[in-house]
N, C-alpha and C. Protein backbone atom coordinates (compact mmCIF):
# COMPACT_ATOMS: atom_id res chain seq x y z
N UNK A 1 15.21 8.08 -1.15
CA UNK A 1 14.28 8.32 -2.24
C UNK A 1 14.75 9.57 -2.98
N UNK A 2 14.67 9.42 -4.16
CA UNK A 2 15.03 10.83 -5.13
C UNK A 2 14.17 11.66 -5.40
N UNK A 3 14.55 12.82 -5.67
CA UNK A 3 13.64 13.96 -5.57
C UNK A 3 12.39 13.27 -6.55
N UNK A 4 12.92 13.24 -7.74
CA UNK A 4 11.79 13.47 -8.93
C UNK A 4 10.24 11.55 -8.59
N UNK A 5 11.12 10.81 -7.78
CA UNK A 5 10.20 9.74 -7.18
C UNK A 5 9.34 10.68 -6.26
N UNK A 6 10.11 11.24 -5.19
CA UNK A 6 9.16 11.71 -4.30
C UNK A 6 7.80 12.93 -5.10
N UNK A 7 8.03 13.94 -5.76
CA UNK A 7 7.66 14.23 -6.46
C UNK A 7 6.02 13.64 -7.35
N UNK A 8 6.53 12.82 -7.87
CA UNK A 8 5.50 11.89 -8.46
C UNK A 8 4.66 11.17 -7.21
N UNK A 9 5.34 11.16 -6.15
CA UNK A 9 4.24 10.34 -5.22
C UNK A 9 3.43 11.20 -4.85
N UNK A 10 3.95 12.59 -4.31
CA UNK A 10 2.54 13.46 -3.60
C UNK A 10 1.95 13.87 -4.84
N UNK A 11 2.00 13.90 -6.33
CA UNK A 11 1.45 13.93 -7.10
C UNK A 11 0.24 13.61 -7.26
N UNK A 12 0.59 11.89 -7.19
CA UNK A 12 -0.35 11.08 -7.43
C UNK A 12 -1.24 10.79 -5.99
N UNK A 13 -0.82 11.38 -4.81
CA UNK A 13 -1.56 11.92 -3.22
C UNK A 13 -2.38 12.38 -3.60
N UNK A 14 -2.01 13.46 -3.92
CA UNK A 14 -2.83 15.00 -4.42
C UNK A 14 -3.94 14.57 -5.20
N UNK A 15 -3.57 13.79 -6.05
CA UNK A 15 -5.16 13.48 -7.26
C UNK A 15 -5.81 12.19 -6.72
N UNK A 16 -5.28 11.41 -5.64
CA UNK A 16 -6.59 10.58 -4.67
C UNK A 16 -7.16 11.73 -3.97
N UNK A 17 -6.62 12.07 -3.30
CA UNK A 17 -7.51 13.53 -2.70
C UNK A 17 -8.35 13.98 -3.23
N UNK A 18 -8.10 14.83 -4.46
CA UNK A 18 -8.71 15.56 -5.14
C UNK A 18 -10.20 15.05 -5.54
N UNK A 19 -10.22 13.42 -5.92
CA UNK A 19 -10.68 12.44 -6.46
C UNK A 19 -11.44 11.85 -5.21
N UNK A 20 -11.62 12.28 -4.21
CA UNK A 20 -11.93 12.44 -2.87
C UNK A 20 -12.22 10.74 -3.01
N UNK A 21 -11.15 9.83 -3.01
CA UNK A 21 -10.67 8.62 -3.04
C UNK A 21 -9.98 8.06 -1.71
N UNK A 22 -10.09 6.90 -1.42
CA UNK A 22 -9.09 6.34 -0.32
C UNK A 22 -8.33 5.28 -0.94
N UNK A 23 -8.31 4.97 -2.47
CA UNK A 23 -7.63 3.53 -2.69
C UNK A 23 -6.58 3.98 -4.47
N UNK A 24 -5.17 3.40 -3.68
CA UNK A 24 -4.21 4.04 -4.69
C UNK A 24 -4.54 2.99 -5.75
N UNK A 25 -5.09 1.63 -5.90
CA UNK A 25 -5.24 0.48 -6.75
C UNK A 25 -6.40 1.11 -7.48
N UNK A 26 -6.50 0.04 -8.62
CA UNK A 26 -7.89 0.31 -9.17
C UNK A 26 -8.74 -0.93 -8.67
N UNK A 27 -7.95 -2.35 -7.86
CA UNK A 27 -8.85 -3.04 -7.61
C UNK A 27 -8.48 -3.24 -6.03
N UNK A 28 -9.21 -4.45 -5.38
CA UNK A 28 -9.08 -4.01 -3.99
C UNK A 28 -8.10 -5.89 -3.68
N UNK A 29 -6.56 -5.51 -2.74
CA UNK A 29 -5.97 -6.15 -2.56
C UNK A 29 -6.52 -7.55 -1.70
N UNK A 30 -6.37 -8.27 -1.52
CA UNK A 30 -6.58 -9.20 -0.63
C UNK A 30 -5.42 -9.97 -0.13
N UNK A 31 -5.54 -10.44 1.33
CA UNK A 31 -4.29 -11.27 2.20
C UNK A 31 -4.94 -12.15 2.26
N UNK A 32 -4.31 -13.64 2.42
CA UNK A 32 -5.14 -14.68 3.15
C UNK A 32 -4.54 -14.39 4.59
N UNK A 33 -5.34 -15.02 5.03
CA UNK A 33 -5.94 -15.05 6.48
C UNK A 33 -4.72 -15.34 7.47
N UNK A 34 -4.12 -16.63 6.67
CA UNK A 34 -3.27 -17.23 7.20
C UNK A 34 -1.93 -16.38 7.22
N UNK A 35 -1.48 -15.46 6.80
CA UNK A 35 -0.98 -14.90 6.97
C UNK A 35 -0.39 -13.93 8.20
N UNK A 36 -1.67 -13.83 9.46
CA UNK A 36 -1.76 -13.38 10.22
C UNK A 36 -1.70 -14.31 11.56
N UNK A 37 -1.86 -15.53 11.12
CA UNK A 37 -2.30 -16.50 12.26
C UNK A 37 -1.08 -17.56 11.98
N UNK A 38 -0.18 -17.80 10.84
CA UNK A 38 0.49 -18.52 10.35
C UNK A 38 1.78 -18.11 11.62
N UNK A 39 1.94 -19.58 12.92
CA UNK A 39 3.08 -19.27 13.76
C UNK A 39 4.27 -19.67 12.47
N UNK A 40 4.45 -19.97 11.57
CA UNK A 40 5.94 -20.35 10.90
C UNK A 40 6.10 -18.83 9.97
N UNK A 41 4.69 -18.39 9.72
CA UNK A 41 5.23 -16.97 8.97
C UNK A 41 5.48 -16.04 9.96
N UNK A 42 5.05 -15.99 10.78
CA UNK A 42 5.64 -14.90 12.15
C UNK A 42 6.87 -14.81 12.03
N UNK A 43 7.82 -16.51 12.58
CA UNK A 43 8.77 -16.39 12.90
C UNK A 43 9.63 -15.88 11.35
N UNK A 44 9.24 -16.00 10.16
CA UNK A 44 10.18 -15.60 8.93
C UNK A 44 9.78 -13.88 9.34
N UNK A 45 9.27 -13.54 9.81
CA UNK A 45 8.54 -12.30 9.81
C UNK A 45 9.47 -11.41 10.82
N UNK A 46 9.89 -12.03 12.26
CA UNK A 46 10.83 -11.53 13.55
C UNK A 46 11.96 -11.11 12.97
């Protein structure tokens, strides 16, 4: 990672913090389910 990336990330740390925030999105992600339970995505996953 390059300086001026790293940089910009604790940046943008710093102002969730500040913002006494826990979420870097403005909306909230979702997985399906299957994702977790899926034995054929595991194995692409190993």
């Amino acid at each position: 990672m390059d300086r001026e990336t790293e940089l910009q990330l604790i940046d943008e740390l710093l102002d969730i913090k500040a913002a006494k925030s826990f979420y870097l999105d403005e909306a909230v992600a979702r997985n399906p389910v299957e994702h977790y339970v899926s034995e054929e995505r595991f194995q692409l996953e190993r």
